[in-house]
C-alpha atoms as a PDB file:
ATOM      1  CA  UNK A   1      -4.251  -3.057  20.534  1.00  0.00           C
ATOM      2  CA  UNK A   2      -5.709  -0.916  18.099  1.00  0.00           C
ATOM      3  CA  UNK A   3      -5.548  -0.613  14.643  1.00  0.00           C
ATOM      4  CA  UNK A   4      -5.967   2.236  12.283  1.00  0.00           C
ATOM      5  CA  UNK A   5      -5.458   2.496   8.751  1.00  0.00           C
ATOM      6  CA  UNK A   6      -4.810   5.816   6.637  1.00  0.00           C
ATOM      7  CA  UNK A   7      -6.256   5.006   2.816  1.00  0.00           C
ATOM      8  CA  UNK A   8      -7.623   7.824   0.468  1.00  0.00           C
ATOM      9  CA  UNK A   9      -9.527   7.053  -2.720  1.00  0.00           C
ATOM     10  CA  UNK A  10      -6.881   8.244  -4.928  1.00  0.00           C
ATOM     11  CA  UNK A  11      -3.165   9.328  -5.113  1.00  0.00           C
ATOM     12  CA  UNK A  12      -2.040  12.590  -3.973  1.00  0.00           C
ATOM     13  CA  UNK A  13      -4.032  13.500  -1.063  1.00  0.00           C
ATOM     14  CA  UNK A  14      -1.261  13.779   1.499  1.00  0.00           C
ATOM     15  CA  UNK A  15      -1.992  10.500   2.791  1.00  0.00           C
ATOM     16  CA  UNK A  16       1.825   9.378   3.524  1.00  0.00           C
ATOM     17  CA  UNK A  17       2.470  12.593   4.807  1.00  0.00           C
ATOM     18  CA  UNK A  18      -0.441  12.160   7.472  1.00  0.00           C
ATOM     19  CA  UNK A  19       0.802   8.709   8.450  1.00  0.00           C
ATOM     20  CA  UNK A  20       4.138   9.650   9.188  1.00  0.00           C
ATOM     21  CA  UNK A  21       2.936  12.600  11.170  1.00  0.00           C
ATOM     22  CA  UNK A  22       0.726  10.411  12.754  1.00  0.00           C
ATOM     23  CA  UNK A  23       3.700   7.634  13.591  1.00  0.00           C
ATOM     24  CA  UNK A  24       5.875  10.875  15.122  1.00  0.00           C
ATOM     25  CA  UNK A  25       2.557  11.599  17.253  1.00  0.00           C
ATOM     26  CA  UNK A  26       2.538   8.084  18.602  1.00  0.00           C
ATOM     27  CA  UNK A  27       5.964   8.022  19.350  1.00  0.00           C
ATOM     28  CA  UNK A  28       6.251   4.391  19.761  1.00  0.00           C
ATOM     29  CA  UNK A  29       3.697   2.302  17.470  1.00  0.00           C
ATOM     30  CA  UNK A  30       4.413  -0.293  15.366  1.00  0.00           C
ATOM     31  CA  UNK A  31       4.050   0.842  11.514  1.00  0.00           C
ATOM     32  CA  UNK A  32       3.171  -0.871   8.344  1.00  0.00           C
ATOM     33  CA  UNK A  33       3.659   0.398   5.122  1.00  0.00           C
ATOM     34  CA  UNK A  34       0.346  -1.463   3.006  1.00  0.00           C
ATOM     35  CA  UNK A  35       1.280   0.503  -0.162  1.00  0.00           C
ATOM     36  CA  UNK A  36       3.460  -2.500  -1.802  1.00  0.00           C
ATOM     37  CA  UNK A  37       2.869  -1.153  -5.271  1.00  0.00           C
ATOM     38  CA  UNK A  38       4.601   2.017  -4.767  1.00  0.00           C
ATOM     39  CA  UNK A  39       5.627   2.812  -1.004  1.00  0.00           C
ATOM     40  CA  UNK A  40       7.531   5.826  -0.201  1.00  0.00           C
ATOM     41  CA  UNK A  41       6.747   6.124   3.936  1.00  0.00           C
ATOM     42  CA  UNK A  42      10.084   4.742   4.290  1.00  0.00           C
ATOM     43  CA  UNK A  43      11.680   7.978   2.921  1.00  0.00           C
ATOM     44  CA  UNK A  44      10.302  10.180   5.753  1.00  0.00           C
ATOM     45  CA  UNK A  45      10.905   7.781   8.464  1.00  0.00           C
ATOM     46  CA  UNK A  46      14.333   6.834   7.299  1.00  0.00           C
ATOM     47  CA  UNK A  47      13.901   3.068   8.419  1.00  0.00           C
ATOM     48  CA  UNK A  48      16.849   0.445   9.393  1.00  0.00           C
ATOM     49  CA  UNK A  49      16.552  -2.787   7.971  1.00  0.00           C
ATOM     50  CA  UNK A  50      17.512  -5.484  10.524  1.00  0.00           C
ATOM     51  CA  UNK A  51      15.861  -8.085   8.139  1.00  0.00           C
ATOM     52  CA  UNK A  52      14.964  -8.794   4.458  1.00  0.00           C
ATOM     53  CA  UNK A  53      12.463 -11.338   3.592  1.00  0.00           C
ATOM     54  CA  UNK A  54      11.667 -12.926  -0.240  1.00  0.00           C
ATOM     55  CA  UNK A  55       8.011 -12.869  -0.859  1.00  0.00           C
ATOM     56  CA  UNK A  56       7.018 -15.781  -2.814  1.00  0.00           C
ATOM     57  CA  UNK A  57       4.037 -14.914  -5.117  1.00  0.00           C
ATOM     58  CA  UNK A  58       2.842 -16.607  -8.029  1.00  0.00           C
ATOM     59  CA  UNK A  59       4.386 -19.461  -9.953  1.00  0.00           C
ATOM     60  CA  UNK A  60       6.585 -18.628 -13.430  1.00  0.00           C
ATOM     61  CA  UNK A  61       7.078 -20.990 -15.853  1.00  0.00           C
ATOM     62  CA  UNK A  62      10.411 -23.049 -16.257  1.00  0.00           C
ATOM     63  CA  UNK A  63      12.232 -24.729 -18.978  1.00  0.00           C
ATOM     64  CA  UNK A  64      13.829 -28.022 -17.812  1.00  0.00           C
ATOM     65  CA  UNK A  65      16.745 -30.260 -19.677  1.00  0.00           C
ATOM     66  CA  UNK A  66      14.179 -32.697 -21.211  1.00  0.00           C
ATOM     67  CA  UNK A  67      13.650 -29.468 -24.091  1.00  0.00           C
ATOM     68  CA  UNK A  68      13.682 -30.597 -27.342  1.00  0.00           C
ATOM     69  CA  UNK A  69      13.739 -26.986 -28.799  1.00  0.00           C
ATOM     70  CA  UNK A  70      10.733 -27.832 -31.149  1.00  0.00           C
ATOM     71  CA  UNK A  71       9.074 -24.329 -30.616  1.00  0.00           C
ATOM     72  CA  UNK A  72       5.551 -24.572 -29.820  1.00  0.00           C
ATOM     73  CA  UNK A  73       6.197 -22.763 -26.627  1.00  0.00           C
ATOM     74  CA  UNK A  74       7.498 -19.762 -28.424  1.00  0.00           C
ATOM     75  CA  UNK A  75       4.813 -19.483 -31.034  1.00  0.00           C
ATOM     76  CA  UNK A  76       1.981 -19.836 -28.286  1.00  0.00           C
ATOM     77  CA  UNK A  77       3.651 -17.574 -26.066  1.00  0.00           C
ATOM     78  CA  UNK A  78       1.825 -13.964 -26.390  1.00  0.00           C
ATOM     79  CA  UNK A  79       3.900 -12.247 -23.478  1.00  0.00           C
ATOM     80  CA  UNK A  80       6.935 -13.035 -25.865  1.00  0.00           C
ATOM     81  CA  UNK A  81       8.496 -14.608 -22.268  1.00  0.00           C
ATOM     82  CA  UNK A  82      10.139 -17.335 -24.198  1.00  0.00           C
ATOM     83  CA  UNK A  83      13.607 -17.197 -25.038  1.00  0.00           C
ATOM     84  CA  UNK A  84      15.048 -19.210 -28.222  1.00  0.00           C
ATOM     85  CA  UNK A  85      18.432 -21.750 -27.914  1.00  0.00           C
ATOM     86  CA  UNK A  86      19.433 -25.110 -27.729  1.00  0.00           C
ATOM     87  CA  UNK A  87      16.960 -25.540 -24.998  1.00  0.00           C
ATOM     88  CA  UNK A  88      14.719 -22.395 -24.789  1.00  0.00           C
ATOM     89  CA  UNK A  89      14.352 -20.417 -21.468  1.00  0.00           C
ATOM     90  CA  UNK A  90      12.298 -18.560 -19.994  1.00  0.00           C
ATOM     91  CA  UNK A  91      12.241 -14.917 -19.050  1.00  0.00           C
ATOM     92  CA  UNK A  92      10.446 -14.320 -15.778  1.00  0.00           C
ATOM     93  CA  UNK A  93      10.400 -10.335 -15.824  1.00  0.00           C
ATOM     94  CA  UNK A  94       7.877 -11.450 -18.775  1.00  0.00           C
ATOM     95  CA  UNK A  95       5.959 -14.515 -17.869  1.00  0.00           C
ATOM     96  CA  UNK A  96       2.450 -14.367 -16.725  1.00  0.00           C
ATOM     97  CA  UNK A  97       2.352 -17.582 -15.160  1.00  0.00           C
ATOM     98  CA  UNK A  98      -0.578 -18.321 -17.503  1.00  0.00           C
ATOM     99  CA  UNK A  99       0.835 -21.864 -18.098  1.00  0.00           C
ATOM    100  CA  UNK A 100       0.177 -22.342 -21.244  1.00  0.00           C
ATOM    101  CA  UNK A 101       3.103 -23.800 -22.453  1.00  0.00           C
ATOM    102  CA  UNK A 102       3.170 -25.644 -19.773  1.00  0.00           C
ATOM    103  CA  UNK A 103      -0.191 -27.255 -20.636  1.00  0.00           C
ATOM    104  CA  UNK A 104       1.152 -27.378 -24.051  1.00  0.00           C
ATOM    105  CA  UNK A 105       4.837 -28.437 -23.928  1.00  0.00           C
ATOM    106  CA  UNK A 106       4.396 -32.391 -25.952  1.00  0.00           C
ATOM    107  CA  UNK A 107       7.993 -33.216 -23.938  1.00  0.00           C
ATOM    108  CA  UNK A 108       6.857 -32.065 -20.669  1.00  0.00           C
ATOM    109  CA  UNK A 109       9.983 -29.966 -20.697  1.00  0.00           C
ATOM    110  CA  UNK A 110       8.184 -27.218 -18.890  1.00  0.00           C
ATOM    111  CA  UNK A 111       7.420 -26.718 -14.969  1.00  0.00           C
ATOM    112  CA  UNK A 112       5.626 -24.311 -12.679  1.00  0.00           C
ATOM    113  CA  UNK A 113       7.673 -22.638 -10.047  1.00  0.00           C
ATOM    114  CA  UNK A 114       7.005 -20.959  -7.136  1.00  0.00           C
ATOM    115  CA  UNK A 115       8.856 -17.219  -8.078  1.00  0.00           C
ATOM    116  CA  UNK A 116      10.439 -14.702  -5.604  1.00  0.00           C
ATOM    117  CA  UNK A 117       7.518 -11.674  -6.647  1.00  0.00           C
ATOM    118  CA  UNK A 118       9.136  -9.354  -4.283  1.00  0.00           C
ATOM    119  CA  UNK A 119      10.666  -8.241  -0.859  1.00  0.00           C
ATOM    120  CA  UNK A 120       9.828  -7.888   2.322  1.00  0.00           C
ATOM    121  CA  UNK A 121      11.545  -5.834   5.420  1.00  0.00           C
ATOM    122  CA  UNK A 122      11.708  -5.657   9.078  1.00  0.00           C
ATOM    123  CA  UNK A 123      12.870  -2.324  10.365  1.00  0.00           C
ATOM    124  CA  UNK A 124      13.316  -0.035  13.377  1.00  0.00           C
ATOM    125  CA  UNK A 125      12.857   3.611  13.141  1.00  0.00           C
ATOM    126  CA  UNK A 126      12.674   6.447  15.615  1.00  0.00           C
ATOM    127  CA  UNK A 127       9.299   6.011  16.041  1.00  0.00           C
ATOM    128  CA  UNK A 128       8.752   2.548  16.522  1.00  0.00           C
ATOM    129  CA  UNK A 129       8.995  -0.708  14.872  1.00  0.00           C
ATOM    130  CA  UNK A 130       8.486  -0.609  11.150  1.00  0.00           C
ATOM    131  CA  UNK A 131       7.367  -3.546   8.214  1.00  0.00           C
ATOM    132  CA  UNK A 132       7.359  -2.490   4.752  1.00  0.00           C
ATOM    133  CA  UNK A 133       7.703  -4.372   1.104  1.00  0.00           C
ATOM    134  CA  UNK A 134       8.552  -3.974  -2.319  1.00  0.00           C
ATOM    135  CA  UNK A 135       6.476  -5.613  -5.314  1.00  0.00           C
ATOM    136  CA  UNK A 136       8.929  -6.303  -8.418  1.00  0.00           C
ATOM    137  CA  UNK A 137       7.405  -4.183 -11.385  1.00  0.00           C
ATOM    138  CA  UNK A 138       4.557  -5.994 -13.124  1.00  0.00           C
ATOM    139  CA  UNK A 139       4.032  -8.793 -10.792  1.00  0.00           C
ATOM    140  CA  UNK A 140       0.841  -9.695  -9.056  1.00  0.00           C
ATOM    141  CA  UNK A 141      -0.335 -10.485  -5.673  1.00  0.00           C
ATOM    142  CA  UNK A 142      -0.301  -7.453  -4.168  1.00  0.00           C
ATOM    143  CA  UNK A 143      -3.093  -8.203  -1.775  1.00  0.00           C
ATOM    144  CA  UNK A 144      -1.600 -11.176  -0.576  1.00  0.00           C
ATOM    145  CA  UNK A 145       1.742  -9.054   0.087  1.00  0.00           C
ATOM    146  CA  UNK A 146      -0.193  -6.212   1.879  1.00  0.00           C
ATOM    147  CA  UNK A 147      -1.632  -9.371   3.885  1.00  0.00           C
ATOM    148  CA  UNK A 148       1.624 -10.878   5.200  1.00  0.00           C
ATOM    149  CA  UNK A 149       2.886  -7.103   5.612  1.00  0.00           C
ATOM    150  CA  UNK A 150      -0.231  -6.706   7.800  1.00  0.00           C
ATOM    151  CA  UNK A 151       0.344 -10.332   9.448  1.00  0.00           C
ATOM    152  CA  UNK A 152       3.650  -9.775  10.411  1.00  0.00           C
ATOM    153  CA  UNK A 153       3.784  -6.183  12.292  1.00  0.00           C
ATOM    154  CA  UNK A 154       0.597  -7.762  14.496  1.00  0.00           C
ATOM    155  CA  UNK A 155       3.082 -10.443  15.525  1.00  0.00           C
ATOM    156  CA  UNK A 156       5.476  -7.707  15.993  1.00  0.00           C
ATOM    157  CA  UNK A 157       2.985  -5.697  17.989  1.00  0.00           C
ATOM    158  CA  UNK A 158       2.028  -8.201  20.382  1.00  0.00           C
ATOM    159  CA  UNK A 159       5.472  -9.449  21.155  1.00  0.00           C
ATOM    160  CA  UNK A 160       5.650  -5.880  21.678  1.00  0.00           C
ATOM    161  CA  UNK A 161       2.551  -5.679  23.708  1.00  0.00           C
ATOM    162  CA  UNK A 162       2.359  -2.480  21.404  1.00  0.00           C
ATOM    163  CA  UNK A 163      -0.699  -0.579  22.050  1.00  0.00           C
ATOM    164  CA  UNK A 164      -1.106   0.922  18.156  1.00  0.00           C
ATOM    165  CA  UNK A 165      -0.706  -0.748  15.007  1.00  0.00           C
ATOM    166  CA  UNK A 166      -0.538   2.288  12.625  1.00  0.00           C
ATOM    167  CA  UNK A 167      -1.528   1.271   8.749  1.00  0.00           C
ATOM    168  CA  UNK A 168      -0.540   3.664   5.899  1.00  0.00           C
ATOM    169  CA  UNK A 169      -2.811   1.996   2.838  1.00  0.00           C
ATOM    170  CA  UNK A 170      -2.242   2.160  -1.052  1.00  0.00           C
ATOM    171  CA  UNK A 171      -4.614   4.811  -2.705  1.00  0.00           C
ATOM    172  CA  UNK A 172      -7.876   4.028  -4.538  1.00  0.00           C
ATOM    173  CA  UNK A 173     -10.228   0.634  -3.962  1.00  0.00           C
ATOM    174  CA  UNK A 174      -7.812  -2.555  -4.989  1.00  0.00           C
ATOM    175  CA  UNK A 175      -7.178  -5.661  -4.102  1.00  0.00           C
ATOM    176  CA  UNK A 176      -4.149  -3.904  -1.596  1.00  0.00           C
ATOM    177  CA  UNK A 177      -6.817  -1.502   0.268  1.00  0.00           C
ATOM    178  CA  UNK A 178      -9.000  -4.243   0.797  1.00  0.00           C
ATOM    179  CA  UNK A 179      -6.075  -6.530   2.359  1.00  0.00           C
ATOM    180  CA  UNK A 180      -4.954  -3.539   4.607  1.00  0.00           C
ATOM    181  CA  UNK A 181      -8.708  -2.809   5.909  1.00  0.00           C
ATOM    182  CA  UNK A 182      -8.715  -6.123   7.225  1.00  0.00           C
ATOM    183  CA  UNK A 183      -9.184  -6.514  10.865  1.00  0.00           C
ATOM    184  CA  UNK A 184      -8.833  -2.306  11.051  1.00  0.00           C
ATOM    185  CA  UNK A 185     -10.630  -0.886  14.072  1.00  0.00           C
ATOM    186  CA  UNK A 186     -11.007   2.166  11.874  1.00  0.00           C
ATOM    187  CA  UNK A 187     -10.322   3.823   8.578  1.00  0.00           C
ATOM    188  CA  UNK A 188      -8.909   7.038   8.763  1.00  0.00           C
ATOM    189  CA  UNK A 189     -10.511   8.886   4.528  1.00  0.00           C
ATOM    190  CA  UNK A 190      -7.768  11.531   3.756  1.00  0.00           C
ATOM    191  CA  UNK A 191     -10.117  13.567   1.039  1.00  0.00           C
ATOM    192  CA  UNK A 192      -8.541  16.444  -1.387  1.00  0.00           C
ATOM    193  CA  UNK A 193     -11.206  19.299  -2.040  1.00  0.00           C
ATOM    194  CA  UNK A 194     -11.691  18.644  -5.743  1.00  0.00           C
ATOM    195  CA  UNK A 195     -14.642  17.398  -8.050  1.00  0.00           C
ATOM    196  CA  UNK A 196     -12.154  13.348  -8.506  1.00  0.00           C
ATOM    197  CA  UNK A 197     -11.030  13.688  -4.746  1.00  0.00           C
ATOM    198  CA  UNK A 198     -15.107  14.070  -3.807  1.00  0.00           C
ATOM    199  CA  UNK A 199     -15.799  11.215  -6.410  1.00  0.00           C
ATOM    200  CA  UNK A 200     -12.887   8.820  -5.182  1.00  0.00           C
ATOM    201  CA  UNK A 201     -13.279   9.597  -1.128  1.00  0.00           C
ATOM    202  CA  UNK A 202     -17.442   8.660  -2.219  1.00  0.00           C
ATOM    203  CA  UNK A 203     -16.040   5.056  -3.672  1.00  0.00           C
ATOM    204  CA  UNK A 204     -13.535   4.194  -0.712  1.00  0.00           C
ATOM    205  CA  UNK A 205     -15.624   4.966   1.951  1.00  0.00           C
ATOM    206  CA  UNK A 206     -18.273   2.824  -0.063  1.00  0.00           C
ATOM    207  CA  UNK A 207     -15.349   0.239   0.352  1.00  0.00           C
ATOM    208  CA  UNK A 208     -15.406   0.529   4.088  1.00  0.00           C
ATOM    209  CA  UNK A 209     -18.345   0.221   4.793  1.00  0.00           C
ATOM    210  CA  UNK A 210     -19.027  -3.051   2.285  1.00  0.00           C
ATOM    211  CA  UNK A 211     -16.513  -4.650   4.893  1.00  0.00           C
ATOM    212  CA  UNK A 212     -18.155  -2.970   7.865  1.00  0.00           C
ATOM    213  CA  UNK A 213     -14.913  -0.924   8.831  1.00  0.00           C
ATOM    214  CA  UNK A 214     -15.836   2.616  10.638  1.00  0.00           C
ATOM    215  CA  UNK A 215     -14.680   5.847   8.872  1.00  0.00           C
ATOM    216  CA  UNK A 216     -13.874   9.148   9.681  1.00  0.00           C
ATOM    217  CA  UNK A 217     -12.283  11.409   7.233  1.00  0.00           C
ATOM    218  CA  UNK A 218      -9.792  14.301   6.944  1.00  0.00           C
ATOM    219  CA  UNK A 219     -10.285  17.196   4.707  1.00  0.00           C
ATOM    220  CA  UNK A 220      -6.673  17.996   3.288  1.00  0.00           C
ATOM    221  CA  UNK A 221      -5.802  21.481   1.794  1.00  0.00           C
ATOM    222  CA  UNK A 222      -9.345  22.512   3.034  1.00  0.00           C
ATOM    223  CA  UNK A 223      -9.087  26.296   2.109  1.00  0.00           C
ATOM    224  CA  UNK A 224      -8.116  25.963  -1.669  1.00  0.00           C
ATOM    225  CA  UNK A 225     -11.429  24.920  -2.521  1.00  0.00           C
ATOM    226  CA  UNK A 226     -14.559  26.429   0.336  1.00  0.00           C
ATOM    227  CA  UNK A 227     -17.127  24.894  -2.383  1.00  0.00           C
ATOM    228  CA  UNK A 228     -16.350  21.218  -2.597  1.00  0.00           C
ATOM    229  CA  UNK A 229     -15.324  20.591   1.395  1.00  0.00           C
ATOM    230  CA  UNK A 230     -18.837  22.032   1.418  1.00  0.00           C
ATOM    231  CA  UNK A 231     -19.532  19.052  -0.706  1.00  0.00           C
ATOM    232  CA  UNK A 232     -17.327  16.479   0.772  1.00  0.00           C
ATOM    233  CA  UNK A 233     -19.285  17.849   4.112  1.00  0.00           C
ATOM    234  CA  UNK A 234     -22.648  17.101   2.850  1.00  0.00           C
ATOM    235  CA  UNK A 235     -21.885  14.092   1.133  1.00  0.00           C
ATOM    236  CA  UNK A 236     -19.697  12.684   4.728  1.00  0.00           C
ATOM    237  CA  UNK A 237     -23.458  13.834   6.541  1.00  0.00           C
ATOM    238  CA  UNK A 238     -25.153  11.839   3.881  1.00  0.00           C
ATOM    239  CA  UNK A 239     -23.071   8.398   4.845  1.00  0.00           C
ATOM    240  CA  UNK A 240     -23.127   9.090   8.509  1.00  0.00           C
ATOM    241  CA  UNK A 241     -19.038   9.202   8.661  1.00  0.00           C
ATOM    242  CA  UNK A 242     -17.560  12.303  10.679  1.00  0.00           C
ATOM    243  CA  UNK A 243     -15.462  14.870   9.397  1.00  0.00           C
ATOM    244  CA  UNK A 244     -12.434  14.335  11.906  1.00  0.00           C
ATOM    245  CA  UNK A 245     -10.854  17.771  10.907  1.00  0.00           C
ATOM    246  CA  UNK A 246      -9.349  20.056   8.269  1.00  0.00           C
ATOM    247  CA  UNK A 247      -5.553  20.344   7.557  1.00  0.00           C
ATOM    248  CA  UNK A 248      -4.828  24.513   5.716  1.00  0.00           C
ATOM    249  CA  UNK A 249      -2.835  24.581   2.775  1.00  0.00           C
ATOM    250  CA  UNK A 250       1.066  24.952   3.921  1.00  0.00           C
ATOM    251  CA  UNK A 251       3.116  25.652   1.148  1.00  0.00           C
ATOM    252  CA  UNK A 252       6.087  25.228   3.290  1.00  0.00           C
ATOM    253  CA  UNK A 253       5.280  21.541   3.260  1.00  0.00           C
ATOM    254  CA  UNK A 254       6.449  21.006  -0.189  1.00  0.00           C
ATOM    255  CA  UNK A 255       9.610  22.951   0.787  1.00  0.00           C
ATOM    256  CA  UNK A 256      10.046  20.417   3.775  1.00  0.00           C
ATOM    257  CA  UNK A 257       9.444  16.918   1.618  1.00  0.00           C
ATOM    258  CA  UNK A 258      11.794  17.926  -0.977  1.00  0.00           C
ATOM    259  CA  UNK A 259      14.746  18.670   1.787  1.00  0.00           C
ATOM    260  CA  UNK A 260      13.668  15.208   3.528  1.00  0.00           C
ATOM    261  CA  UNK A 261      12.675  17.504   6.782  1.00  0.00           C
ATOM    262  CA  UNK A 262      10.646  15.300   9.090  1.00  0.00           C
ATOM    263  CA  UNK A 263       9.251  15.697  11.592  1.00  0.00           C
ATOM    264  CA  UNK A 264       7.396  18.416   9.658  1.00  0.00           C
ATOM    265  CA  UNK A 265       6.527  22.120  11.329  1.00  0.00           C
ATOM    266  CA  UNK A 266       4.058  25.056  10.405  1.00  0.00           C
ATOM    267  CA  UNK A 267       0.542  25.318  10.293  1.00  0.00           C
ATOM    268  CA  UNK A 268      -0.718  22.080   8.453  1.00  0.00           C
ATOM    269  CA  UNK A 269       1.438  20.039  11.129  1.00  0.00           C
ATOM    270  CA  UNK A 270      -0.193  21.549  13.880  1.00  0.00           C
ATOM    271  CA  UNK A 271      -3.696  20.675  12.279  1.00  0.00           C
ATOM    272  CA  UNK A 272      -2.578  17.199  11.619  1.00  0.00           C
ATOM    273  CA  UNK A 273      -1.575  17.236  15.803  1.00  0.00           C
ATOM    274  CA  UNK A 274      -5.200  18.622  16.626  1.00  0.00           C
ATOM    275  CA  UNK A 275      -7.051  15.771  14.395  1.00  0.00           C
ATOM    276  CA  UNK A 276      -4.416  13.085  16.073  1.00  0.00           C
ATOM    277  CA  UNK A 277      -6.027  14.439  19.399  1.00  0.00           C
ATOM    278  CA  UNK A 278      -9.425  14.095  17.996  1.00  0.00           C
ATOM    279  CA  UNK A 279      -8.624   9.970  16.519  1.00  0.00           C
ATOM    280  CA  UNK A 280      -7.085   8.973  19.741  1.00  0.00           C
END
């Protein structure tokens, strides 16, 4: 089975929309969406959940009968998480899990739970198989969620006796882009041609190659900018990491994401076909 993961070194690049093209191409891989943070593949690929998983991340703090409302918690408390009353409470939308008050609590009225931090889903789409998650808003452990994402569609491939296991990766160089290069077979760079996409492509493929995962990149939007994919060229020659292929400018692409068209048609879809050619 092989693996192959879509990342780019910052937001914006048409990543997504390269994945999903990528997941019509195969026509029958299994699919993980690594981008926990912020995922939106599952609004091209229109996915069915057939199951919904809790992910259990870090541990919250927890306010137990034995509260003798004296206060310390409260004062000490500098994510204001703590919640005055007869017995105070705890609100987990704002605890850190720092467990202070825990260490501090003289009644040993507090405890350290194990919190739901998020969700995760098994679903089937049109093209295949599809895992995906959802990290609650300010919690943390998204590598370990991008890990069990990861975990599970292998399973799911090798019940399958799937031959891909398609990867679409949170931008930038985080704890979630390390997690989803794990085990890859190789990275698949989508670069933008301007002066922070050159700069951020530089650091992720840095990132790759730290953990000894092959690159190749793609070169999106190629002809608004001639000068820096002249750049991003010399700099890819520099590393030793191939330029797969360059996707045109299609302003009809826009036009297609905001009416929820997928599979996607015009030039820039054909480009992303020819550089699917070239990866598999």
């Amino acid at each position: 089975m092989k693996q192959i993961t879509v990342i780019s070194g910052k937001g914006g690049t048409g990543k997504t929309t390269i994945t999903a093209t990528f997941a019509y191409l195969a026509g029958n891989s299994v699919i993980a969406d690594c981008d926990v943070d912020a995922p939106n593949l599952h609004i091209l690929l229109k996915p069915r959940i057939m199951r919904e998983e809790p992910f259990m991340g870090g541990r919250k703090a927890f306010i137990t009968s034995d509260c003798n409302a004296c206060g310390l918690c409260y004062e000490l408390c500098r994510f204001d998480a703590i919640v005055p009353g007869d017995i105070y409470s705890v609100d987990e939308t704002r605890c850190e899990g720092c467990a202070l008050c825990f260490n501090a609590c003289p009644s040993k009225a507090v405890e350290m739970r194990v919190a739901q931090s998020g969700k995760i889903f098994i679903s089937e789409t049109d093209y295949g198989p599809m895992v995906h998650a959802l990290l609650n808003p300010g919690e943390e452990n998204s590598g370990k969620l991008v890990s069990e994402v990861r975990e599970k569609a292998k399973l799911i491939a090798e019940e399958k006796k799937a031959k891909l296991l398609l990867l679409d990766g949170a931008p930038g160089i985080g704890c979630p882009v390390i997690a989803s290069l794990a085990n890859t077979d190789i990275a698949v760079v989508v670069a933008e041609p301007t002066l922070s996409g050159i700069s951020d492509m530089g650091r992720v493929l840095d990132l790759a190659e730290h953990f000894r995962v092959e690159s190749v990149v793609i070169i999106n939007k190629h002809d608004l900018n001639p000068d820096v994919v002249k750049e991003i060229e010399k700099l890819c020659a520099t590393k030793g990491v191939e330029v797969l292929g360059k996707i045109p400018y299609d302003a009809s692409i826009p036009e297609q994401l905001s009416k929820l068209s997928f599979p996607f048609e015009g030039e820039a879809a054909k480009a992303i076909a020819d550089v699917w050619e070239c990866l598999m």
